[in-house]
N, C-alpha and C. Protein backbone atom coordinates (compact mmCIF):
# COMPACT_ATOMS: atom_id res chain seq x y z
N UNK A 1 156.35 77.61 92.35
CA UNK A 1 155.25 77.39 93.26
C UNK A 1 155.37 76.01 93.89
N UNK A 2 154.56 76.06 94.85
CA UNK A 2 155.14 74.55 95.48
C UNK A 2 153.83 73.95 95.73
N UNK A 3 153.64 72.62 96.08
CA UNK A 3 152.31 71.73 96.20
C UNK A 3 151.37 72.53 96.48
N UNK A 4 151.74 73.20 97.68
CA UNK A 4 150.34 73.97 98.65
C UNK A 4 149.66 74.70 97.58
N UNK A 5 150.46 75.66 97.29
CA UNK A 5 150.02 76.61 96.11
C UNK A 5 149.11 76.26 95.21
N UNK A 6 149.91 75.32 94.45
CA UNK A 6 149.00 74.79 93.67
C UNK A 6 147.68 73.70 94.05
N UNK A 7 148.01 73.61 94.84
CA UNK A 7 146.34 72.74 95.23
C UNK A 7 145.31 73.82 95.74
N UNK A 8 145.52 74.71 96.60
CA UNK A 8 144.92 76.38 96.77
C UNK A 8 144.12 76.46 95.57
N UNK A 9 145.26 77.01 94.50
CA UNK A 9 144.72 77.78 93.13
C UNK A 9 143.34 76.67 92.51
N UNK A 10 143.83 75.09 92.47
CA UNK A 10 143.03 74.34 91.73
C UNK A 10 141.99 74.36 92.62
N UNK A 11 141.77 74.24 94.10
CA UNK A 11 140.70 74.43 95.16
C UNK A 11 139.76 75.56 94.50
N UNK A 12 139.97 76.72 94.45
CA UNK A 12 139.66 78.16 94.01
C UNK A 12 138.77 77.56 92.55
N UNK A 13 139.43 77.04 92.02
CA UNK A 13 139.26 76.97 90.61
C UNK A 13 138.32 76.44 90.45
N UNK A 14 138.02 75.24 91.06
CA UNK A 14 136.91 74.15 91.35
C UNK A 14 135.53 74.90 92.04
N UNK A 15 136.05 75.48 92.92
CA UNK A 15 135.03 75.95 93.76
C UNK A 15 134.32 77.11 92.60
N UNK A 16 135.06 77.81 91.98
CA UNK A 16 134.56 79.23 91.08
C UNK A 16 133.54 78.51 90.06
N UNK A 17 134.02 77.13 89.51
CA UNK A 17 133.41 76.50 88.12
C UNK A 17 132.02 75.78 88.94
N UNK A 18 131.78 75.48 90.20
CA UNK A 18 130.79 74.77 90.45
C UNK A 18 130.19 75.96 91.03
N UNK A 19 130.31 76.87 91.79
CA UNK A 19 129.40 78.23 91.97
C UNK A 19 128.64 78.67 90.91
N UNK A 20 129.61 78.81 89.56
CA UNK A 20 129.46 79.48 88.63
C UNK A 20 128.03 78.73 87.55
N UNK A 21 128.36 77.35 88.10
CA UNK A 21 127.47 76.19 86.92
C UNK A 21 126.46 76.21 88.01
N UNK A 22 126.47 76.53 89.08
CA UNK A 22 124.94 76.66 89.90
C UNK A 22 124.47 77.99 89.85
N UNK A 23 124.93 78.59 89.51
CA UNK A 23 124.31 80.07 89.56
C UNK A 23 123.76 79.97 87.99
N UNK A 24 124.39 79.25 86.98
CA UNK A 24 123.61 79.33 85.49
C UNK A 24 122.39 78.57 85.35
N UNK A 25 122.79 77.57 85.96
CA UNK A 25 121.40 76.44 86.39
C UNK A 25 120.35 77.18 87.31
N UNK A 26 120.28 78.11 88.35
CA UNK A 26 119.42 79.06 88.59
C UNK A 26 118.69 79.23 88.01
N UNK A 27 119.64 80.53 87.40
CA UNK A 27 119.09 81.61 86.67
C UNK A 27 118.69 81.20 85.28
N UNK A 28 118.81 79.99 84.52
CA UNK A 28 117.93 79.32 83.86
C UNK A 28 116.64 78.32 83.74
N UNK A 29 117.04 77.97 85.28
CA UNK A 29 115.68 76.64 85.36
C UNK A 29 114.86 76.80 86.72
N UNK A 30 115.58 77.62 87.24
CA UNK A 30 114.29 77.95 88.20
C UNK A 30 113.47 78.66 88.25
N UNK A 31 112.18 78.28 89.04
CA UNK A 31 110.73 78.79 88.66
C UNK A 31 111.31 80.51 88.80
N UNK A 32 110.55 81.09 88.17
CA UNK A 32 110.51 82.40 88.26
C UNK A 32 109.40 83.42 88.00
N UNK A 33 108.93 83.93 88.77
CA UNK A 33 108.12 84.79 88.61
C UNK A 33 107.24 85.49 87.41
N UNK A 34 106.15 85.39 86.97
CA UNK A 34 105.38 86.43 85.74
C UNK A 34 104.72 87.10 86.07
N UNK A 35 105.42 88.53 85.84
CA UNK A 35 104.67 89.71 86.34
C UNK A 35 104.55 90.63 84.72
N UNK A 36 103.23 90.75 84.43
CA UNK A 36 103.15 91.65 83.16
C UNK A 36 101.67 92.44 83.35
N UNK A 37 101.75 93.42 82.30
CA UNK A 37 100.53 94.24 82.08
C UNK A 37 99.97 94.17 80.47
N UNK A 38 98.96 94.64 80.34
CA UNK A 38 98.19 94.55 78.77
C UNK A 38 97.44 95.14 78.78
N UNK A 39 97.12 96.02 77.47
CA UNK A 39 95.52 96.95 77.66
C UNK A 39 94.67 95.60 76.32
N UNK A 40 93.27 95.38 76.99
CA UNK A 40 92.43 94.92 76.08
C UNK A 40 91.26 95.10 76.13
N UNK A 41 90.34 95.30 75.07
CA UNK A 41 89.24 95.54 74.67
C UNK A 41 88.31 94.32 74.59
N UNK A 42 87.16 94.04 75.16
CA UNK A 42 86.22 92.44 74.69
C UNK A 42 85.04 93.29 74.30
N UNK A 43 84.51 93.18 73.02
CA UNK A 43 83.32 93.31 72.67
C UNK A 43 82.64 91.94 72.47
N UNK A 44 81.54 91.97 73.61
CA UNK A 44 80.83 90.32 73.46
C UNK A 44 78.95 91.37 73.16
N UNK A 45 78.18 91.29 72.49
CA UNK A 45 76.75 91.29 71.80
C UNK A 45 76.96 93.12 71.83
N UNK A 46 76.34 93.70 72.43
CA UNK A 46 76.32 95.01 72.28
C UNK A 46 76.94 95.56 73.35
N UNK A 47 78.09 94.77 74.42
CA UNK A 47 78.35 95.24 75.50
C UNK A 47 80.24 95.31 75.22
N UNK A 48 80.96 95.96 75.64
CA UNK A 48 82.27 96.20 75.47
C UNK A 48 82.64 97.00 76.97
N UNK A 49 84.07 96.12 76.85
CA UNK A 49 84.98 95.94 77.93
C UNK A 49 86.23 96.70 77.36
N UNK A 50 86.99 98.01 78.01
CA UNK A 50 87.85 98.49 77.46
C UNK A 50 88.96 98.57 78.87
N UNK A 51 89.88 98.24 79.03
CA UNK A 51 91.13 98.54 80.53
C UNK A 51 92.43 97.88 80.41
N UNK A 52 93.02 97.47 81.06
CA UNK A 52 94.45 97.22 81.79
C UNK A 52 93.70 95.67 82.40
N UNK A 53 94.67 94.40 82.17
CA UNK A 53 94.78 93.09 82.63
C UNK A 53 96.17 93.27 83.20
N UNK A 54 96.64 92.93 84.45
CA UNK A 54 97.84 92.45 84.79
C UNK A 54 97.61 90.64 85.79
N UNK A 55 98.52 90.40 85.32
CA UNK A 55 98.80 89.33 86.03
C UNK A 55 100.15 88.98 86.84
N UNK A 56 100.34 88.35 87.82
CA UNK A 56 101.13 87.72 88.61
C UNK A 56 101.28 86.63 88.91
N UNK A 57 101.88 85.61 88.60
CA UNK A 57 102.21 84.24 89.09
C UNK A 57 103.20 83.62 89.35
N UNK A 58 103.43 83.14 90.34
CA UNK A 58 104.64 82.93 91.20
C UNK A 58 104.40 81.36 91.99
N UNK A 59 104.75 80.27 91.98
CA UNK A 59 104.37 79.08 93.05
C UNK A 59 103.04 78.49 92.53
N UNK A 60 102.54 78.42 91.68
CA UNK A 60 101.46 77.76 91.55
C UNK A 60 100.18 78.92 91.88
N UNK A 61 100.56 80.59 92.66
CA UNK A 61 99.52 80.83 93.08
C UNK A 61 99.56 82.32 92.38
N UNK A 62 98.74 83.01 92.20
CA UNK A 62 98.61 84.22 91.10
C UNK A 62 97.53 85.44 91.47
N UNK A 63 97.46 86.52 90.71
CA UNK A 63 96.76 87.42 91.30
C UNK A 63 96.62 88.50 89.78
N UNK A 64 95.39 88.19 89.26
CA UNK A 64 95.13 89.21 87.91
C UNK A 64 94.17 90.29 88.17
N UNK A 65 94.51 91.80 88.14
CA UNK A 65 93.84 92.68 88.34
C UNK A 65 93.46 93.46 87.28
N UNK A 66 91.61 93.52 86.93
CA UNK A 66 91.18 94.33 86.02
C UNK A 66 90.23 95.29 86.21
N UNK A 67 91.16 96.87 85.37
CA UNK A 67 90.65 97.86 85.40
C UNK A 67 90.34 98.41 84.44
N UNK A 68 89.42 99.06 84.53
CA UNK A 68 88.51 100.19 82.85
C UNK A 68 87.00 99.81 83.26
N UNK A 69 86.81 100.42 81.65
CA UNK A 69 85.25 100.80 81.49
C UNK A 69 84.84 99.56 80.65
N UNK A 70 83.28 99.94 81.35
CA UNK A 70 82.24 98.77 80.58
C UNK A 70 81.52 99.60 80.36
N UNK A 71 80.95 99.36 78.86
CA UNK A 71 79.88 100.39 78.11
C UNK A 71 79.03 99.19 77.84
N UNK A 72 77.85 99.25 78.54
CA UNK A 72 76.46 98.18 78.81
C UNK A 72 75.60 99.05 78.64
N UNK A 73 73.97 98.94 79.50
CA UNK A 73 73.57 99.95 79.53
C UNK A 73 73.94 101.43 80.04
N UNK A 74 74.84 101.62 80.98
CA UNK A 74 75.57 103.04 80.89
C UNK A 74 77.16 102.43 81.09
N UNK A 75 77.69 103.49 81.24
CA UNK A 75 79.18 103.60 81.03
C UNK A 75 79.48 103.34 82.66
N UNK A 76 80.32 102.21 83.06
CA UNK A 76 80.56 102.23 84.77
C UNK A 76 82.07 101.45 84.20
N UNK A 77 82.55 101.68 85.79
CA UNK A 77 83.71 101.30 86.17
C UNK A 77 83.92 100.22 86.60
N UNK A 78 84.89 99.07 86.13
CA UNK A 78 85.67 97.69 86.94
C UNK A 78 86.85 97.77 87.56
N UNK A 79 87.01 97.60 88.44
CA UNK A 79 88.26 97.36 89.56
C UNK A 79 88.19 96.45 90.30
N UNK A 80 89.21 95.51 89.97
CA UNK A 80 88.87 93.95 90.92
C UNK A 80 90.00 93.19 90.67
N UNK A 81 90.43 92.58 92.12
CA UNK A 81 91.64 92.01 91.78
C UNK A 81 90.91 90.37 91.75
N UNK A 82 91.40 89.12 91.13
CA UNK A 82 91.24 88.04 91.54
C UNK A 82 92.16 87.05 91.58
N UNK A 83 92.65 86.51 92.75
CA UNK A 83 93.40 85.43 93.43
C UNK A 83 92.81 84.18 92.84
N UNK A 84 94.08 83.69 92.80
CA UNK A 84 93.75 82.13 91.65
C UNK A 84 95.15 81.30 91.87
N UNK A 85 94.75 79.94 92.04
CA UNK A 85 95.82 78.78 91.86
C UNK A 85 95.84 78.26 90.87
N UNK A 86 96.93 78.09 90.53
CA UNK A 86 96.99 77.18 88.93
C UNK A 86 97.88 76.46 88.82
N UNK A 87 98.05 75.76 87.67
CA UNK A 87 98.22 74.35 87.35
C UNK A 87 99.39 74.50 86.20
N UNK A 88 100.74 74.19 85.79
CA UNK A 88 100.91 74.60 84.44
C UNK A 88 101.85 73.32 83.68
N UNK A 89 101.78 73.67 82.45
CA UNK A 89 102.30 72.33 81.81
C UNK A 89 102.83 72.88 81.01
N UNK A 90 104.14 73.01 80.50
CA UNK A 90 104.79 73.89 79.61
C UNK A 90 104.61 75.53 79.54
N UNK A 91 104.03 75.71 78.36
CA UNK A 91 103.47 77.19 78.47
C UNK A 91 101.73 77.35 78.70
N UNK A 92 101.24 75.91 79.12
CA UNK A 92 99.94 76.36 79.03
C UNK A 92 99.82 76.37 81.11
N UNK A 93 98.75 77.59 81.19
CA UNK A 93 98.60 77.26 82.71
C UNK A 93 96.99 77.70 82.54
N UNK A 94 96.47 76.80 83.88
CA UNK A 94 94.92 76.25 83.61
C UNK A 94 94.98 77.50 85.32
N UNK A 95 94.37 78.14 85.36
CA UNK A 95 93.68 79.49 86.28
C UNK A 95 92.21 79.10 86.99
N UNK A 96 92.24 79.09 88.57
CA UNK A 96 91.23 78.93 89.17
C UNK A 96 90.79 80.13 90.25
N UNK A 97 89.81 80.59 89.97
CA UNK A 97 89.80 81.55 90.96
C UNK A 97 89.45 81.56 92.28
N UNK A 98 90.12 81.70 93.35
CA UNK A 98 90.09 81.42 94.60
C UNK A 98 89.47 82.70 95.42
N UNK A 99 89.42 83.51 94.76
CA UNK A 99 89.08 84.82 96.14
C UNK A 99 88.79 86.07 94.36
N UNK A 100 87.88 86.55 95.05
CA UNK A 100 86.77 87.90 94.03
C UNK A 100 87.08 89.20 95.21
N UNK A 101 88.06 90.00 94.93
CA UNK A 101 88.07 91.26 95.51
C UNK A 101 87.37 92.90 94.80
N UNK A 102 86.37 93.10 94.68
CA UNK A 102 85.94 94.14 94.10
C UNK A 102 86.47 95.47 94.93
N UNK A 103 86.90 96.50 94.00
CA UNK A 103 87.82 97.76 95.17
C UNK A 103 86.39 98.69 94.67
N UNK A 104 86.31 99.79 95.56
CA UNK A 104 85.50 100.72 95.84
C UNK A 104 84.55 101.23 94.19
N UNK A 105 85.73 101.71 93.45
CA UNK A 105 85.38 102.33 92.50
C UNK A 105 84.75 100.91 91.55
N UNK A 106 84.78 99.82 91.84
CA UNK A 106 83.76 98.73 90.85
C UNK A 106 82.53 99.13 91.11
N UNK A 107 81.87 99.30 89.90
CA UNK A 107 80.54 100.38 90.36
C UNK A 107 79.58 99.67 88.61
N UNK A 108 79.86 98.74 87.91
CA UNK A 108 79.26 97.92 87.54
C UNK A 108 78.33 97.62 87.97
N UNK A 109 77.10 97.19 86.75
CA UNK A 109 75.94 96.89 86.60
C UNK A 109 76.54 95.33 86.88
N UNK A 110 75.68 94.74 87.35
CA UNK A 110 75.93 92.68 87.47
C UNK A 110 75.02 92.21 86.27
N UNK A 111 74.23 92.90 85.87
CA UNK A 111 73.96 92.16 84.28
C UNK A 111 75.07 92.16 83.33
N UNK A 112 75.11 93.56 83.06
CA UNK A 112 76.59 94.02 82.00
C UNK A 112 78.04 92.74 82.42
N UNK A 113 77.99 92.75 83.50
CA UNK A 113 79.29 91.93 83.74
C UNK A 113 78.89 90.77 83.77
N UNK A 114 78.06 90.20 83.88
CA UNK A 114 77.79 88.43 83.24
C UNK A 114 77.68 88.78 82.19
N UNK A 115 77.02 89.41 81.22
CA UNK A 115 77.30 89.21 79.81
C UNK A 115 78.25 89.23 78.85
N UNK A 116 79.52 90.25 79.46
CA UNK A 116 80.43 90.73 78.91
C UNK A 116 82.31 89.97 79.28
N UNK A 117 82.18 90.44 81.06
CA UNK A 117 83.81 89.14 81.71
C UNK A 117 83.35 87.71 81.11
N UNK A 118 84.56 87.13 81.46
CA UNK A 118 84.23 85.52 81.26
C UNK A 118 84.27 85.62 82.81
N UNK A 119 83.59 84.23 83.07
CA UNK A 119 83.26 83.94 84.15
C UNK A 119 84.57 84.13 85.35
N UNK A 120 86.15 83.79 84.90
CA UNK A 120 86.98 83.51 85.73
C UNK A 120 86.84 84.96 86.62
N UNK A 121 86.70 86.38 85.62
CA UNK A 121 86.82 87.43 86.22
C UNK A 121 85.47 87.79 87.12
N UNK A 122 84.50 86.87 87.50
CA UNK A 122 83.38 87.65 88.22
C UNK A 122 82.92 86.54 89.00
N UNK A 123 83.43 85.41 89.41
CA UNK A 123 83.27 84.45 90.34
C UNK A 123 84.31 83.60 91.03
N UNK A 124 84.44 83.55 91.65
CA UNK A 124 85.14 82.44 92.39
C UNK A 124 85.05 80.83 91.97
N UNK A 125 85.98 80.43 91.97
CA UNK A 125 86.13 78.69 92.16
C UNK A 125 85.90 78.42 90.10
N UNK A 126 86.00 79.67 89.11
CA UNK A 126 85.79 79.19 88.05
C UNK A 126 87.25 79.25 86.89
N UNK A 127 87.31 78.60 86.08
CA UNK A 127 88.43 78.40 85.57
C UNK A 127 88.86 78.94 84.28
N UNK A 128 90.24 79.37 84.08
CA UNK A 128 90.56 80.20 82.64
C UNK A 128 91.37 79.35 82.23
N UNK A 129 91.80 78.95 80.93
CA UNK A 129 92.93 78.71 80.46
C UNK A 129 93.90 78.90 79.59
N UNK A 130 94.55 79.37 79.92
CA UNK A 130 96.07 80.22 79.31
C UNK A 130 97.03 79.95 78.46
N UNK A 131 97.30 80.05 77.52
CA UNK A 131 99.05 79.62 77.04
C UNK A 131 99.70 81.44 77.09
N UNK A 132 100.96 81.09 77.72
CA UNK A 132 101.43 82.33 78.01
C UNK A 132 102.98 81.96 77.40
N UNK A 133 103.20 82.70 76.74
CA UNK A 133 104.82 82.26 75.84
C UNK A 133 105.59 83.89 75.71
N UNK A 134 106.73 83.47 76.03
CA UNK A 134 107.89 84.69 76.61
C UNK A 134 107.85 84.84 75.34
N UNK A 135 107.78 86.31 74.37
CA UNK A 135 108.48 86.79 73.32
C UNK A 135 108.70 88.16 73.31
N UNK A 136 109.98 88.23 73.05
CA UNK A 136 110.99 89.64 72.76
C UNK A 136 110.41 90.68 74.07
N UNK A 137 110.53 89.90 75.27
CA UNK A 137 111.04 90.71 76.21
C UNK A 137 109.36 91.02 76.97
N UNK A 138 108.42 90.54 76.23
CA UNK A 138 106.86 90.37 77.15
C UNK A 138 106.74 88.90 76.74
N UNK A 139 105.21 89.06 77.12
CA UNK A 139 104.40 87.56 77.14
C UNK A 139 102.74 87.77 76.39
N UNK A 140 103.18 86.82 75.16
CA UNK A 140 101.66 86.38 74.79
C UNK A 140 100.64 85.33 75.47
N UNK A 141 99.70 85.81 75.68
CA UNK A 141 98.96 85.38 76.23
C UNK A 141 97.70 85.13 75.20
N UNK A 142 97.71 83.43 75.29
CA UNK A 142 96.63 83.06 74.39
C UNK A 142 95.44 82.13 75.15
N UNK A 143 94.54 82.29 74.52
CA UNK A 143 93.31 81.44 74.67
C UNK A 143 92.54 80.45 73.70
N UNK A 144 92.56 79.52 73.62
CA UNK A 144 91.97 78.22 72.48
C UNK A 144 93.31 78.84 71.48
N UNK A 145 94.76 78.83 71.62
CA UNK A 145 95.13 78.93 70.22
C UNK A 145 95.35 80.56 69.68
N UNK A 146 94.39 81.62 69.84
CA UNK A 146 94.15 82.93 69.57
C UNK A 146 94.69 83.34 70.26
N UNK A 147 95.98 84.21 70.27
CA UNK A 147 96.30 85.16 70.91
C UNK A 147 95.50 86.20 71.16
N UNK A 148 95.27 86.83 72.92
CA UNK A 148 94.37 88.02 72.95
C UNK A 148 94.79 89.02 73.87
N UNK A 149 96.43 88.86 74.60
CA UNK A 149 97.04 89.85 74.49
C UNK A 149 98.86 89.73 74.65
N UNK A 150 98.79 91.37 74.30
CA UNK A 150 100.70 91.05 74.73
C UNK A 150 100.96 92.13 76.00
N UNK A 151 101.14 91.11 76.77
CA UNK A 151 101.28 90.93 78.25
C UNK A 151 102.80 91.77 78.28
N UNK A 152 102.83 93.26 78.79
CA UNK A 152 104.39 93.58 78.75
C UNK A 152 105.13 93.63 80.21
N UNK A 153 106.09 92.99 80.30
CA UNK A 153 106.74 92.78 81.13
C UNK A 153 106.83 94.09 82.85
N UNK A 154 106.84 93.61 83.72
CA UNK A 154 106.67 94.66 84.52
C UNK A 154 107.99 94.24 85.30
């Protein structure tokens, strides 16, 4: 082989190992998307919350939609997405809600649901806070410490 050749091949070579060490640095450290689902139950005094939590967060900005039944004084339906910016510091991220979308079938009593959501899910501009930690392929999702669900990967 003669000079050319070999400066070619080592060109190639160089170029493959620094593609290759930016594509691992990617796909390890850049922000990336949390998209998961969870079924959970809240019994708060005599009122209980039974459905599906999903969340989305991507850029600082997020979107958690909850559906099921509330058994209050009668049995009604929640459907509501809520838009939220947040804040995060390791695995903990602090949730603000920016926008309250109720879809058709939310057909909730507004007593039952102040007594029963926490506030982030039934107002605007109020705050949740999260520790959300990747394990075996979903995400726990905790509150003060207590885990209260496992968030499965979507």
């Amino acid at each position: 082989m003669n000079k050319k050749s070999n400066f070619i091949l080592l060109a190639i070579g160089v170029i493959t190992m620094l593609g290759s060490g930016a594509w691992l640095w990617h796909s390890r450290y850049a922000d990336k998307p949390l998209n998961c689902v969870g079924n959970v139950e809240w019994n708060i005094g005599s009122n209980r919350f039974t459905g599906t939590v999903s969340y989305r967060l991507y850029n600082h900005q997020g979107l958690a939609t909850l559906t099921g039944k509330l058994y209050g004084r009668d049995t009604t339906g929640i459907s509501r997405n809520i838009y939220f910016a947040y804040t995060q510091h390791h695995d903990a991220r602090v949730l603000q809600s920016t926008q309250l979308v109720k879809t058709f079938s939310d057909s909730a009593n507004e007593d039952d649901i102040n007594q029963t959501l926490p506030s982030f899910y039934r107002q605007t501009g109020q705050r949740l806070s999260l520790i959300m930690e990747e394990y075996k392929g979903a995400w726990i999702v905790a509150s003060s410490n207590v885990p209260s669900l496992y968030c499965r990967k979507r």
